[in-house]
Protein backbone atom coordinates (compact mmCIF):
# COMPACT_ATOMS: atom_id res chain seq x y z
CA UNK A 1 137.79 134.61 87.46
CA UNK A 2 134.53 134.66 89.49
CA UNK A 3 134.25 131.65 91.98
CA UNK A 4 132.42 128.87 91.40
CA UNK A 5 130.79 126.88 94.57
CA UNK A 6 129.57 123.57 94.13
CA UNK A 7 127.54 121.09 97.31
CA UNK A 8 128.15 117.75 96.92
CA UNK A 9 127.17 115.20 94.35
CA UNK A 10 124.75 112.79 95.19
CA UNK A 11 127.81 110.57 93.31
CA UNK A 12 130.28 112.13 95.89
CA UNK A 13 127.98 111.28 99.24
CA UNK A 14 129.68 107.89 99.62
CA UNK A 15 129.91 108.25 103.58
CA UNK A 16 128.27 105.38 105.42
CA UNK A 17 127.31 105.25 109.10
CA UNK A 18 130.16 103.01 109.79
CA UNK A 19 132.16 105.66 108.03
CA UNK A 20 131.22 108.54 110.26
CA UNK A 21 130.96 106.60 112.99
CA UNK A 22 135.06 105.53 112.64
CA UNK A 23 135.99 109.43 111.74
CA UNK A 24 134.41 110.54 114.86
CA UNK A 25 135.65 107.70 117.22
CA UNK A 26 138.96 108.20 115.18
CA UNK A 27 138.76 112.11 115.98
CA UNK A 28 138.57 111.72 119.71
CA UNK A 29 140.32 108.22 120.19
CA UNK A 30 143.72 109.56 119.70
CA UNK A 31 146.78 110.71 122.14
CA UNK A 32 145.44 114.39 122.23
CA UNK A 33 142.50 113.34 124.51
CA UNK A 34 144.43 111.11 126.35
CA UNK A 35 146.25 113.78 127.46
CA UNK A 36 142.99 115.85 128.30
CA UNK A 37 142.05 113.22 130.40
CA UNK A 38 145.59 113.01 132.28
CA UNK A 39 145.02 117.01 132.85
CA UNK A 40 141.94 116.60 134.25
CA UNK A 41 143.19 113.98 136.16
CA UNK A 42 143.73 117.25 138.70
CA UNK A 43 139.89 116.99 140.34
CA UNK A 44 140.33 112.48 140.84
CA UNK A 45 138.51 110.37 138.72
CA UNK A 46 134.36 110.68 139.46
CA UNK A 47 134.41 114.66 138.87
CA UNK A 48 136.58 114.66 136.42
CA UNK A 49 134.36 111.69 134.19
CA UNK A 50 131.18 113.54 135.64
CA UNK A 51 132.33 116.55 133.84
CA UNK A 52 133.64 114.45 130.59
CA UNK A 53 129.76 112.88 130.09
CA UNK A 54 128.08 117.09 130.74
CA UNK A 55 130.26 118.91 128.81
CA UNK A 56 130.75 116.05 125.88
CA UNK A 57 127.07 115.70 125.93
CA UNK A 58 126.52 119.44 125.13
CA UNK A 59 129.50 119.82 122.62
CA UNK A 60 128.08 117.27 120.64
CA UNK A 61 124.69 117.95 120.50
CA UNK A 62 126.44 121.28 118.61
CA UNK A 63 128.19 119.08 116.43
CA UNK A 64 125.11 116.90 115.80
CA UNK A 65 123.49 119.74 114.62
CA UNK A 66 126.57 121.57 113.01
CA UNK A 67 126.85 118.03 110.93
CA UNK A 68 123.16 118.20 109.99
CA UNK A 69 124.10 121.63 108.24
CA UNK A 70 126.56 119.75 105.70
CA UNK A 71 124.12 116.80 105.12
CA UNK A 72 121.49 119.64 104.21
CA UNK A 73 123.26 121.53 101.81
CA UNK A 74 126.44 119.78 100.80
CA UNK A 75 128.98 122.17 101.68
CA UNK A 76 132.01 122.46 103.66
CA UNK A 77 132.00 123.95 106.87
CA UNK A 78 133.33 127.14 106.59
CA UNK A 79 131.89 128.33 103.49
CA UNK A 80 128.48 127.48 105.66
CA UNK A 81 129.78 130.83 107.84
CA UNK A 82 129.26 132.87 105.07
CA UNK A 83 126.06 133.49 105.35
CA UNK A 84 126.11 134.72 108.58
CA UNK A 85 129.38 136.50 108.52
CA UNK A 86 129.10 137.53 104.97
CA UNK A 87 131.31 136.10 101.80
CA UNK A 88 134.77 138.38 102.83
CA UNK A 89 133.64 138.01 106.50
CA UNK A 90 133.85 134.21 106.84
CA UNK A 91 137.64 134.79 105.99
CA UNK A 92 137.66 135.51 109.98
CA UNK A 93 136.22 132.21 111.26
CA UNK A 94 138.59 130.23 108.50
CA UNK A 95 141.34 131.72 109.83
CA UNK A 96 140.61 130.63 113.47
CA UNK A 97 140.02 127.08 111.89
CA UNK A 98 143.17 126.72 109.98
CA UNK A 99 145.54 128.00 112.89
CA UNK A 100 143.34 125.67 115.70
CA UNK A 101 143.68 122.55 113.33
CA UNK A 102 146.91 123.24 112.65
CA UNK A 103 147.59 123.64 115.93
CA UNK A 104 145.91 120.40 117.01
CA UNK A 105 147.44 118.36 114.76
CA UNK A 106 150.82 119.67 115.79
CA UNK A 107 150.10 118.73 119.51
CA UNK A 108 149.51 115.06 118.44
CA UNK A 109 152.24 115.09 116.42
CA UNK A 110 154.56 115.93 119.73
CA UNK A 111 153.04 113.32 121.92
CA UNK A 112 153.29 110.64 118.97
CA UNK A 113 156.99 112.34 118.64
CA UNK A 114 157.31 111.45 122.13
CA UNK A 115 156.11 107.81 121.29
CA UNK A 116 158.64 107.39 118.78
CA UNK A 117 161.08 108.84 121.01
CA UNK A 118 161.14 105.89 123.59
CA UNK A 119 160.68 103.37 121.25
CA UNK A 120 164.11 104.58 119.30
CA UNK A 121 165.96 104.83 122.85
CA UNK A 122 164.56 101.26 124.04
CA UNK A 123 165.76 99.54 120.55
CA UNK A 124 169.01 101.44 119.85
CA UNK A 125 169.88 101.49 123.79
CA UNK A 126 170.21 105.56 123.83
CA UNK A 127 170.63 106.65 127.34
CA UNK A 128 168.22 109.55 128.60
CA UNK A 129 170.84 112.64 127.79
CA UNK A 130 169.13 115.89 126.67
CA UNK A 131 170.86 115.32 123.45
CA UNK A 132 169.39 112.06 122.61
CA UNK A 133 166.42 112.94 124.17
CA UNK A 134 166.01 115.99 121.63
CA UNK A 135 167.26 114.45 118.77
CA UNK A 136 164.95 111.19 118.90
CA UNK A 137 162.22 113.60 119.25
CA UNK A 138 163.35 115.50 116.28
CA UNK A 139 163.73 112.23 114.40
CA UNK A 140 159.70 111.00 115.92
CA UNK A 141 158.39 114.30 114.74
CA UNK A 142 159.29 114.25 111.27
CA UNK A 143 158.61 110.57 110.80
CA UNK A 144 154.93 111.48 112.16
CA UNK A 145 154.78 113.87 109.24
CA UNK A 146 155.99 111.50 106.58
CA UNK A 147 152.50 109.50 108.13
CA UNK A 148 150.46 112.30 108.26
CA UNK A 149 151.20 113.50 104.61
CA UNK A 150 150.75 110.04 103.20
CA UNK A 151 146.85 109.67 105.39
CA UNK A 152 146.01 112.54 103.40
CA UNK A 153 147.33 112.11 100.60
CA UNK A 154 144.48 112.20 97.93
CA UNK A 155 142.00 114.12 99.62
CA UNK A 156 138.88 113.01 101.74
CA UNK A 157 139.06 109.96 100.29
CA UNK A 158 142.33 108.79 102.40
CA UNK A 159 141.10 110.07 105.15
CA UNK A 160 137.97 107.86 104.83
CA UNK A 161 140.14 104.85 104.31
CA UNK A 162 142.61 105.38 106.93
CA UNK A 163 139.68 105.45 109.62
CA UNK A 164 138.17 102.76 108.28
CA UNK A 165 141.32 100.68 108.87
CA UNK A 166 143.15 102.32 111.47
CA UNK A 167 139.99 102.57 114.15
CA UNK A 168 139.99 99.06 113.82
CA UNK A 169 143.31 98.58 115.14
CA UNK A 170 143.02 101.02 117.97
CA UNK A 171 139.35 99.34 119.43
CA UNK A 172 141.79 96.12 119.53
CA UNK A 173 145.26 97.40 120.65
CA UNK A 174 143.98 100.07 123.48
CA UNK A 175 141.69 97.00 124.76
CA UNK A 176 144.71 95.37 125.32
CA UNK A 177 146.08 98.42 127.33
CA UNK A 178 142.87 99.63 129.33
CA UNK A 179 143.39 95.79 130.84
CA UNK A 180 146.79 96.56 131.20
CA UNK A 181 146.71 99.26 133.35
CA UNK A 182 143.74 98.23 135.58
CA UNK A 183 145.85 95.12 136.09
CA UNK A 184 148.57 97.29 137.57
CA UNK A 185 146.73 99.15 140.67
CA UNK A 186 143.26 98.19 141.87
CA UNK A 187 140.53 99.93 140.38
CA UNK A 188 139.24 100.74 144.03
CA UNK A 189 142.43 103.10 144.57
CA UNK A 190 141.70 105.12 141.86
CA UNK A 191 138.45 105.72 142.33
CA UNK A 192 139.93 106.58 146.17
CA UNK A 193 143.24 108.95 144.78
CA UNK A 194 142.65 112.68 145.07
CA UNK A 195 145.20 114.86 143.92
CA UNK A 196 147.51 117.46 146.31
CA UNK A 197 145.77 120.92 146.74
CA UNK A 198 148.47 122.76 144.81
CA UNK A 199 147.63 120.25 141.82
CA UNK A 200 143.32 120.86 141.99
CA UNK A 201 141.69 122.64 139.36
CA UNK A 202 138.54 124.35 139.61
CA UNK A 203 135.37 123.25 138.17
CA UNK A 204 135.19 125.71 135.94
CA UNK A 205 138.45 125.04 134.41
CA UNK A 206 137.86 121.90 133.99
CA UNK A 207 134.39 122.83 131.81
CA UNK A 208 136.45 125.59 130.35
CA UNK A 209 139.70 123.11 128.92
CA UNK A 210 136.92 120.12 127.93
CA UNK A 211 134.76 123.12 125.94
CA UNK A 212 138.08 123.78 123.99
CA UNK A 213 138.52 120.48 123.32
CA UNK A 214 135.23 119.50 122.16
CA UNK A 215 133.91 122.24 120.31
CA UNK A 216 136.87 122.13 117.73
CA UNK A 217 135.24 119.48 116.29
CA UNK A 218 132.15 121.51 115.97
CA UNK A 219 133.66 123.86 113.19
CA UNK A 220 134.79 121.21 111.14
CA UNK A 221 131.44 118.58 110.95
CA UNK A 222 130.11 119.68 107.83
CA UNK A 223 133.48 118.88 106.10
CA UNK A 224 132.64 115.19 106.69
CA UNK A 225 128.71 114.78 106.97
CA UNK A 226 128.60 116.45 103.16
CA UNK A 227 129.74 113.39 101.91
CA UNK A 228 127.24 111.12 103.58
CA UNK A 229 123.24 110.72 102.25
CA UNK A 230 121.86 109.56 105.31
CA UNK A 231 120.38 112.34 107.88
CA UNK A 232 121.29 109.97 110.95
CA UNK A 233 124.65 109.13 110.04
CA UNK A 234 125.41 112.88 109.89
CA UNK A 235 123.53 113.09 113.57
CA UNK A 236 122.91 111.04 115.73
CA UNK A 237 125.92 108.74 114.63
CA UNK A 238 128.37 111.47 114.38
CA UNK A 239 127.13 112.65 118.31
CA UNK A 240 127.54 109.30 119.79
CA UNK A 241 131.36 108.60 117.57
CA UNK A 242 132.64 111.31 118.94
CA UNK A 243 130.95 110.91 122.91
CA UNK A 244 132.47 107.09 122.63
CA UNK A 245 135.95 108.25 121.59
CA UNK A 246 136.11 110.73 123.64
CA UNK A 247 135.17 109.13 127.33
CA UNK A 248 136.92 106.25 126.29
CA UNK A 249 140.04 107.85 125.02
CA UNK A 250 139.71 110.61 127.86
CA UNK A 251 139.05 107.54 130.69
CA UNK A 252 142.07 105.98 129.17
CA UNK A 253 144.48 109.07 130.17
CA UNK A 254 142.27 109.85 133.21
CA UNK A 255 142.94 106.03 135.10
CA UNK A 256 146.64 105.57 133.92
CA UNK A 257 147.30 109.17 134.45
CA UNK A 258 145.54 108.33 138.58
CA UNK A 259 147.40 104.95 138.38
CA UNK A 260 150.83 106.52 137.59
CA UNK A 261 150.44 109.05 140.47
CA UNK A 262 149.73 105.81 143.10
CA UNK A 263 152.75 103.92 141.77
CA UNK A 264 155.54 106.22 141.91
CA UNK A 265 153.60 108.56 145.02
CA UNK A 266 153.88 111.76 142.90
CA UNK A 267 151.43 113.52 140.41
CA UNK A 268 152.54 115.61 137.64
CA UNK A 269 150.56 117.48 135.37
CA UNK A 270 153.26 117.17 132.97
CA UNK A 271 153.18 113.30 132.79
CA UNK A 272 149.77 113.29 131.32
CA UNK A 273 151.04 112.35 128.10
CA UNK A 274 150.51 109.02 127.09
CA UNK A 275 154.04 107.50 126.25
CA UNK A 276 155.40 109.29 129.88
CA UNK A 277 152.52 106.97 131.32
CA UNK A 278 152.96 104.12 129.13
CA UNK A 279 156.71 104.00 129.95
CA UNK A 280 156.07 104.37 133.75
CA UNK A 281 153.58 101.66 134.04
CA UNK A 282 155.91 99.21 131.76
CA UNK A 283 153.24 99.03 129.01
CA UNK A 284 155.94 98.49 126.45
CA UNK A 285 157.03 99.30 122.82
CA UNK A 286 153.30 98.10 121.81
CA UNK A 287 151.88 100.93 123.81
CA UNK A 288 153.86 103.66 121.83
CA UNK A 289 153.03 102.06 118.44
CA UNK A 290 149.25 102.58 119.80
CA UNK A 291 149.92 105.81 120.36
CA UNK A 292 151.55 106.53 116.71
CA UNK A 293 148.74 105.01 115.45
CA UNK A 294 146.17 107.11 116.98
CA UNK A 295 147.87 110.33 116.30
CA UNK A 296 147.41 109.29 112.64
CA UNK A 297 143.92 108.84 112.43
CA UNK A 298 143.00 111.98 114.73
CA UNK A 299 145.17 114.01 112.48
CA UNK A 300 143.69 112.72 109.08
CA UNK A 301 140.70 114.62 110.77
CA UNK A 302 142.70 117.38 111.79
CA UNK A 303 144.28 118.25 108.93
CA UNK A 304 141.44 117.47 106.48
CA UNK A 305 139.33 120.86 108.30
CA UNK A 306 142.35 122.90 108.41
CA UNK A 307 142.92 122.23 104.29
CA UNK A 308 139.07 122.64 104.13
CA UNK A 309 138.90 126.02 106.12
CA UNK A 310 141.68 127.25 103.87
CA UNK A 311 140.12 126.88 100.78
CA UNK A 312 137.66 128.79 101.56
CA UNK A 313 139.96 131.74 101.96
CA UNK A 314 142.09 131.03 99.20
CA UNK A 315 139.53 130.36 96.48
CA UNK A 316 141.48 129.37 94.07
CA UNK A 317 143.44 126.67 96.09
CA UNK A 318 142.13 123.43 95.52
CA UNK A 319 141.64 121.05 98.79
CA UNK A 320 144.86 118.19 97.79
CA UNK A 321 147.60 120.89 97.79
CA UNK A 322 145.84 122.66 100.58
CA UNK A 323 146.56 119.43 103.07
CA UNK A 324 149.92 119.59 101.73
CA UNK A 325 150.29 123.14 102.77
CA UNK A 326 148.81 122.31 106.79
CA UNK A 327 150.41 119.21 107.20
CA UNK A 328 153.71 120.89 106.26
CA UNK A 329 152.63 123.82 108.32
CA UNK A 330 151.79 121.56 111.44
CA UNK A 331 154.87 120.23 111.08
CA UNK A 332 157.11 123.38 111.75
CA UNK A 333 154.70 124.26 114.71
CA UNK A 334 155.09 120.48 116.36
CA UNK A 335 159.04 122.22 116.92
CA UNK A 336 157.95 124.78 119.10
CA UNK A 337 157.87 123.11 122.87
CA UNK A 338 161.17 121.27 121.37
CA UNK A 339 162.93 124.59 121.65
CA UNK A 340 161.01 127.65 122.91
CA UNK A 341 158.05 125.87 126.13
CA UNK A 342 157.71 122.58 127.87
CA UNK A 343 154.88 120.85 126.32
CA UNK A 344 152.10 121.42 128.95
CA UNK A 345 152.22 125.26 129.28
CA UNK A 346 152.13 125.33 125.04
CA UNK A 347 148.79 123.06 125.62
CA UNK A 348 147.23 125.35 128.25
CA UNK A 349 148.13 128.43 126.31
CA UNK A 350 146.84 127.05 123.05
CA UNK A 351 143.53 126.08 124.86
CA UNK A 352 142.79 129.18 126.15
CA UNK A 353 143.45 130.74 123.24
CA UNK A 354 141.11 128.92 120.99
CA UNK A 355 138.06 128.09 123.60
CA UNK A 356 137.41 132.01 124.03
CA UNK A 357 137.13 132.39 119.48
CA UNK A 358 135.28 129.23 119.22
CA UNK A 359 131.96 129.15 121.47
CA UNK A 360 130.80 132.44 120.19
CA UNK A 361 131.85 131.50 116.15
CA UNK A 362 129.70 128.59 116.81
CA UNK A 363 126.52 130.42 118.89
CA UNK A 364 126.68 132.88 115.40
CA UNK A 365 126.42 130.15 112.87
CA UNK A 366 124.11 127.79 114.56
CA UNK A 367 121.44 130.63 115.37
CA UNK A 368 121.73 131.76 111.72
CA UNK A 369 121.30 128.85 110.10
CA UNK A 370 118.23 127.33 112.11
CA UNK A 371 116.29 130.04 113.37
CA UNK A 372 117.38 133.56 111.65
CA UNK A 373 117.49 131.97 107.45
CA UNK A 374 115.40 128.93 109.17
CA UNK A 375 117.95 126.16 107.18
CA UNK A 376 117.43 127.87 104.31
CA UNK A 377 121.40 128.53 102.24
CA UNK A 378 120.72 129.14 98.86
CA UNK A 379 124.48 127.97 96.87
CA UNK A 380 124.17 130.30 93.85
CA UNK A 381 123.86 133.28 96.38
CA UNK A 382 127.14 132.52 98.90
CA UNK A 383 130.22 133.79 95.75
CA UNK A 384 128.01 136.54 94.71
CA UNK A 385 129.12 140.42 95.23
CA UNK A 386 126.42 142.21 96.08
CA UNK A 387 124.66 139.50 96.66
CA UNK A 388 122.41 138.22 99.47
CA UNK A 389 125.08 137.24 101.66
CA UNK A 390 126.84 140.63 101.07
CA UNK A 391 126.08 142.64 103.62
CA UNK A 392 128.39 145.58 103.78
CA UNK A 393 131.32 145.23 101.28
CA UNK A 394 130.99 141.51 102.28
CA UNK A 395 131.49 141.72 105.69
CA UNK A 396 128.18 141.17 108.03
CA UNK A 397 129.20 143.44 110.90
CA UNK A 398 126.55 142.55 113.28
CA UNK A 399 128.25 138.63 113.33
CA UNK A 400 131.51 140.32 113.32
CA UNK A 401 130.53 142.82 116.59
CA UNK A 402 128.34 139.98 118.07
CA UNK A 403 131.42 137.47 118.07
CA UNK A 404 134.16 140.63 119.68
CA UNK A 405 131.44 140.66 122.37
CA UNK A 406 131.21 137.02 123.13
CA UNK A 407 135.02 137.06 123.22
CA UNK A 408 135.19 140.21 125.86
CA UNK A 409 132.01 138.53 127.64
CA UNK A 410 134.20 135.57 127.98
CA UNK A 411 137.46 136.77 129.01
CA UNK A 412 135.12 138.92 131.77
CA UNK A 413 133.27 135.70 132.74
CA UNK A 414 136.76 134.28 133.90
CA UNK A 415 137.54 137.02 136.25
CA UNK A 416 134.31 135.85 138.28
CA UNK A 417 134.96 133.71 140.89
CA UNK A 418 131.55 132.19 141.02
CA UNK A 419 131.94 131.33 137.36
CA UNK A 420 135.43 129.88 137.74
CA UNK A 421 134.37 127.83 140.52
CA UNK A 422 131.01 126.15 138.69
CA UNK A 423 130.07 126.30 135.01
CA UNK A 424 133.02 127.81 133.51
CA UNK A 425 132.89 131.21 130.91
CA UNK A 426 132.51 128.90 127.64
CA UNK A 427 128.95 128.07 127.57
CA UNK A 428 127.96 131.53 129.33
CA UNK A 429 129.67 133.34 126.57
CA UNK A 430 128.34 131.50 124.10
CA UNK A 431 124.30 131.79 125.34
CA UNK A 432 125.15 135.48 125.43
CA UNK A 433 126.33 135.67 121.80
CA UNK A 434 123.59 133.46 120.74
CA UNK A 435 121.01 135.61 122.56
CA UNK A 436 122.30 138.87 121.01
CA UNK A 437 122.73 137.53 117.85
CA UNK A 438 119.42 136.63 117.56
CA UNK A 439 118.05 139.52 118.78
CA UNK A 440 119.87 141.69 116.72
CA UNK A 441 119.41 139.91 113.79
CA UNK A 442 115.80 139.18 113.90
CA UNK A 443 115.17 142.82 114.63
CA UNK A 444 116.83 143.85 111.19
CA UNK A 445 115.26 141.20 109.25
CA UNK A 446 111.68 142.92 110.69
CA UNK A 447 112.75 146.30 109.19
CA UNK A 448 114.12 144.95 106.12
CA UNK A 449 110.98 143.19 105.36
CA UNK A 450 108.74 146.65 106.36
């Protein structure tokens, strides 16, 4: 049966600003980037929120514009690859999405896991004994999933709902905490603390992990601004959502992260999550819930890309039974620092294997859509064999070369010290894959149209 793809409804565009604007605060106001911001921590609090405002500033300007390309045509976000990397070809850049999202929503799983964790000990009195301290976990991660699967349970619709209510409860609840903690050590210490040498990260790093972070978000816009009819809310609303939950979120993790360190007189990276921090600075049971209830609404989000990114590889598979599929997925991944890596060195792996993929996926698409087909998709063409968005057996293997570059460029990018030390290899790579792209492209639409 030949596949049929369909853009949005005018019916179906029932987004609102306040809509976006929740599932982008929602994305980046969650336990995840709380934990970026306690990693970060490493450089002491004006570098590392200097480098949170630069690098969230150019993420989202990508995912302001990566948004605009769902509000223009309607469709999800990967299918929008096709075009450059050709109908079989954008198989490659789902695949990436469905194993990141997947793998972000399993990381804010653990740390909700965690949550649950201390809450269970605190009320049934369990004592800290590797057993109970694995089995509570065990018991926080599957209850996390229970969550999850009901948030996304019908579709994009849940997911709309759930940020709609749930943001509301996390502007008011991590209020409360932000107060909290500054209450606990002096705002002027913090801004004082630097961390031991052994701890410092360079600059580059520190662009490098906030890159990986960030431009996740930038593969899965158009999954969310398709479903909105106004241009701004897709834009300019979406950019500033997910700035706001970010720093926030990010500050959050960065001060109690700083503030932890000066209380007990000892940082550790691996402390950055939230409920280690929130137990430490005697935030209480209230703090954890916060926590449970931000991993929910990030991974609404999360999951809702990953189901999206698989349909387009599985044709066939509609987008309901897809979520199932990820959020059940997510779920056996969320086991793996249980039982095979501590938590932190899972997270640093998992970062640097998605930031390398992602910057020159998104260089490809962006270039293609606004200055090689000049926003110009045409629907009918993006199933067809043969068709426009062909190429070579289906496969356009000038995106496919041009993104193995970018990759190489950026793995050779981190063995230079001068790039380690400033700007990082993400954005480098991803100006070089952008520039060759381009080139390359526009060179072979000249001779095409001779």
């Amino acid at each position: 049966m030949k596949e049929h793809i369909q853009a949005t409804t005018p019916d179906q565009r029932a987004m609102s600003k306040w809509d976006l604007f929740a599932t982008w605060i929602g994305a980046n106001a969650n336990n995840g980037t709380w934990y970026i911001g306690g990693v970060i921590a490493a450089v002491g609090l004006i570098k590392a929120s200097t480098s949170l405002v630069i690098v969230g500033s150019l993420s989202y300007v990508l995912l302001a514009l990566a948004s605009y390309m769902g509000y223009k045509t309607g469709l999800p976000a990967m299918t929008l690859t096709r075009p450059s990397f050709g109908v079989k070809g954008s198989i490659l850049p789902s695949l990436v999405n469905v194993i990141q999202f997947i793998g972000w929503a399993a990381i804010n799983t653990f740390i909700a896991a965690t949550s649950i964790s201390f809450i269970l000990k605190d009320i049934l009195g369990w004592n800290n004994s590797a057993f109970h301290n694995q089995f509570s976990i065990i018991i926080g991660i599957v209850v996390m999933s229970i969550l999850h699967l009901i948030s996304i349970s019908v579709g994009e619709k849940s997911v709309k709902w759930i940020e709609r209510f749930g943001i509301i409860l996390v502007i008011i609840l991590v209020t409360w905490e932000s107060v909290v903690v500054l209450k606990t050590v002096p705002f002027q210490e913090i801004i004082k603390w630097q961390p031991a040498a052994k701890f410092q990260l360079s600059s580059g790093k520190i662009v490098d992990i906030l890159a990986a972070f960030n431009l996740a978000w930038v593969t899965a816009a158009a999954d969310f601004s398709r479903f909105t009819k106004d241009k701004h809310a897709a834009t300019t609303v979406s950019f500033f959502g997910a700035n706001i939950g970010l720093f926030w979120f990010a500050f959050i993790g960065l001060i109690a992260t700083i503030a932890t360190a000066i209380t007990i007189n000892k940082f550790d990276p691996n402390n950055a999550d939230p409920s280690t921090i929130a137990a430490k600075l005697g935030l209480g049971i209230l703090a954890m819930l916060v926590i449970v209830i931000t991993s929910t609404t990030a991974n609404a989000v999360n999951l809702m890309a990953a189901g999206s990114a698989m349909t387009n590889i599985f044709h066939k598979l509609k987008l309901t039974p897809a979520l199932w599929i990820v959020t059940l997925v997510a779920t056996v991944m969320t086991f793996i620092p249980v039982y095979v890596a501590s938590f932190l060195t899972t997270f640093e792996t998992f970062l640097d294997g998605i930031g390398m993929f992602l910057g020159p996926e998104i260089a490809i698409f962006l270039v293609d859509f606004f200055f090689i087909k000049k926003k110009d998709y045409q629907v009918s063409e993006l199933s067809k064999p043969q068709g426009k968005y062909w190429y070579t057996k289906g496969i356009n293997l000038m995106a496919v070369i041009t993104w193995a570059i970018g990759v190489l460029s950026y793995l050779g990018l981190n063995k230079i010290d001068f790039i380690v030390q400033t700007v990082g290899a993400t954005f480098p790579a991803m100006i070089i894959t952008a520039v060759l792209y381009y080139l390359v492209s526009a060179r072979t639409k000249k001779i095409n149209t001779i």
